[in-house]
N, C-alpha and C. Protein backbone atom coordinates (compact mmCIF):
# COMPACT_ATOMS: atom_id res chain seq x y z
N UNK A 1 -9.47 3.67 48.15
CA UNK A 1 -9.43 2.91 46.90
C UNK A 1 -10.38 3.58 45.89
N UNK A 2 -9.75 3.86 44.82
CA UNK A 2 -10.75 4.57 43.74
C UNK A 2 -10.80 3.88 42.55
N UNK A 3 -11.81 3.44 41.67
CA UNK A 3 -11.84 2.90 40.42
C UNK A 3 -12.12 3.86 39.42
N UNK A 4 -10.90 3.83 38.47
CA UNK A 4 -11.23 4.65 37.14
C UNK A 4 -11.55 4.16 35.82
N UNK A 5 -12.94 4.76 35.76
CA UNK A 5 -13.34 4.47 33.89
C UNK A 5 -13.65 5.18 33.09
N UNK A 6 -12.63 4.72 31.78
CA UNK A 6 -12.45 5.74 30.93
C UNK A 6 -13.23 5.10 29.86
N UNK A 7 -14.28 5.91 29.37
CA UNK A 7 -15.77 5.99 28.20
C UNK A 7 -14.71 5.92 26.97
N UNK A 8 -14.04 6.58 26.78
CA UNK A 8 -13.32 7.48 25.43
C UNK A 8 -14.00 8.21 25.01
N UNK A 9 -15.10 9.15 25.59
CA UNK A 9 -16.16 9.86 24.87
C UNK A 9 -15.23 11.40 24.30
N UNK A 10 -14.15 11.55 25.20
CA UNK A 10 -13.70 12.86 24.08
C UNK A 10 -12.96 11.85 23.20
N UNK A 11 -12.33 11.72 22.84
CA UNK A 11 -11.40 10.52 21.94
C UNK A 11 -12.49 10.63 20.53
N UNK A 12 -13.88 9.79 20.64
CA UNK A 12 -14.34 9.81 20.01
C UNK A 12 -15.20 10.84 19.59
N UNK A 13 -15.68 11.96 19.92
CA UNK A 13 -15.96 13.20 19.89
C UNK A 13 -14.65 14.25 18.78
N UNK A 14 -13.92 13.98 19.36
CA UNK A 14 -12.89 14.77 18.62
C UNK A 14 -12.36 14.45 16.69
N UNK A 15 -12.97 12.91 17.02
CA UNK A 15 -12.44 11.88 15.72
C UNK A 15 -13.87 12.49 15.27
N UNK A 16 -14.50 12.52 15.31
CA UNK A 16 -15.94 12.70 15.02
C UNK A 16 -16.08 14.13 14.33
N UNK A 17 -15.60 15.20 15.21
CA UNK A 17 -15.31 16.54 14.54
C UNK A 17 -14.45 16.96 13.15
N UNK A 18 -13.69 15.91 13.69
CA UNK A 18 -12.25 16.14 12.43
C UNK A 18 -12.99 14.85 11.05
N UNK A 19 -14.30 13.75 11.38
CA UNK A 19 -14.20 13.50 9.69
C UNK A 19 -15.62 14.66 9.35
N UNK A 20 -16.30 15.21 10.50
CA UNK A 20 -17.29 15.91 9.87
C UNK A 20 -16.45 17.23 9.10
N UNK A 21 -15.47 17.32 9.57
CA UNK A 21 -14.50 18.86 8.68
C UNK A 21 -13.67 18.32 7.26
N UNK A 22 -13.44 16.95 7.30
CA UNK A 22 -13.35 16.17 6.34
C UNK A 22 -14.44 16.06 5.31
N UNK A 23 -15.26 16.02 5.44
CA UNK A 23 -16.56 15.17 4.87
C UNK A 23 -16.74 16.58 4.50
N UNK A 24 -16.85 17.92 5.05
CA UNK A 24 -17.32 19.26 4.30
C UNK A 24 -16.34 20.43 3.27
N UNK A 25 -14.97 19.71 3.75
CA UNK A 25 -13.72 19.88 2.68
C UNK A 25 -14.28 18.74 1.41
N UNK A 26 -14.39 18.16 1.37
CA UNK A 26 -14.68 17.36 0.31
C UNK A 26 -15.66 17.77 -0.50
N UNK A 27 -17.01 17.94 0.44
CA UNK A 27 -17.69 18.07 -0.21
C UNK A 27 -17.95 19.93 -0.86
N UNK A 28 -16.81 20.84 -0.47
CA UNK A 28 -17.08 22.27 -1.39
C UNK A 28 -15.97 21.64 -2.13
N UNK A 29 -15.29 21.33 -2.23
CA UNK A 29 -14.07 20.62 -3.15
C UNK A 29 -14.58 20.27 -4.42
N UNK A 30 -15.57 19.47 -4.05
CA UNK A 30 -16.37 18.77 -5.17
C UNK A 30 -17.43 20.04 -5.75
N UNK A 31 -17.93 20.78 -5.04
CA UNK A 31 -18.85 21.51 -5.81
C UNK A 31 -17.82 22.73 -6.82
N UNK A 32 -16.63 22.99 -5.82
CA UNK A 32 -15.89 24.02 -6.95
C UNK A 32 -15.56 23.32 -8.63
N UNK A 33 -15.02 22.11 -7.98
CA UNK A 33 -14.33 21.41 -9.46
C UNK A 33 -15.71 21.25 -10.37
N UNK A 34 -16.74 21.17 -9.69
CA UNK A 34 -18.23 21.41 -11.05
C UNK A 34 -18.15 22.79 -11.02
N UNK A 35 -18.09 23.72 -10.47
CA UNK A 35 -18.54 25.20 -10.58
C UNK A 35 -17.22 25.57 -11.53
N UNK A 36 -16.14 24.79 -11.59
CA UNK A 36 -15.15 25.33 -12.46
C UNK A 36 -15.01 24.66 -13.83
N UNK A 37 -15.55 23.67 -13.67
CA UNK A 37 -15.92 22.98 -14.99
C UNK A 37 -17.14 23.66 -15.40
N UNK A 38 -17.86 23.57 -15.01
CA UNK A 38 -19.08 24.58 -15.69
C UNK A 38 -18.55 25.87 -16.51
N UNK A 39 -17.97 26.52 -15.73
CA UNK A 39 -17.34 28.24 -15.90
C UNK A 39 -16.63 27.65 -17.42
N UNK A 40 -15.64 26.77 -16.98
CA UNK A 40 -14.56 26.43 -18.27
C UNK A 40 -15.46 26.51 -19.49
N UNK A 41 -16.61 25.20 -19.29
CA UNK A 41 -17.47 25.15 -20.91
C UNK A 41 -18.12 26.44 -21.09
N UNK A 42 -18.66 27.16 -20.33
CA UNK A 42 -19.73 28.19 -20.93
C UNK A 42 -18.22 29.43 -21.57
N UNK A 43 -17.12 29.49 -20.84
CA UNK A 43 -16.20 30.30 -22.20
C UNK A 43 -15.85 29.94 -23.12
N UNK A 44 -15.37 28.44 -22.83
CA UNK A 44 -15.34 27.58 -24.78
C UNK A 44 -16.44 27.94 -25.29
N UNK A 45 -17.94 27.69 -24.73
CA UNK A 45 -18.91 27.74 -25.95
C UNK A 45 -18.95 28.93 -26.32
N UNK A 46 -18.77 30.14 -25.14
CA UNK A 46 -18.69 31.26 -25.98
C UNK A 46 -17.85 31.33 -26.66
N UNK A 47 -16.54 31.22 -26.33
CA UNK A 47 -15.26 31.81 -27.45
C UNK A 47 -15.59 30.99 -28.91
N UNK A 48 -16.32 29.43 -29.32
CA UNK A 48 -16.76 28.76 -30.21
C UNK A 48 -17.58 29.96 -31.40
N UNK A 49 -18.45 30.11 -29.90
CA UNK A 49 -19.52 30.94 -31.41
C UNK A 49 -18.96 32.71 -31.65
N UNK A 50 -18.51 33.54 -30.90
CA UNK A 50 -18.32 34.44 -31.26
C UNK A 50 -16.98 34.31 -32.48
């Protein structure tokens, strides 16, 4: 007779990996759309004054 118990420790391990790859897509996501908004204004202001 054998008793089996299941933790879910990969289950939750795996969910765990996939929002930390979530959470770091997001967050260069977010730094490009400022790094590209930035880029955008500094050529308007140039193309403005030249």
């Amino acid at each position: 007779m054998a008793i089996v118990v299941e933790t879910g420790l990969g289950r939750h391990r795996a969910r765990r990996a996939t929002d930390s790859l979530r959470s770091q897509f997001r967050h260069a996501a977010g730094i490009c759309t400022i790094t590209g908004s930035f880029a955008f204004l500094f050529a308007l202001v140039i193309g403005l004054i030249r």
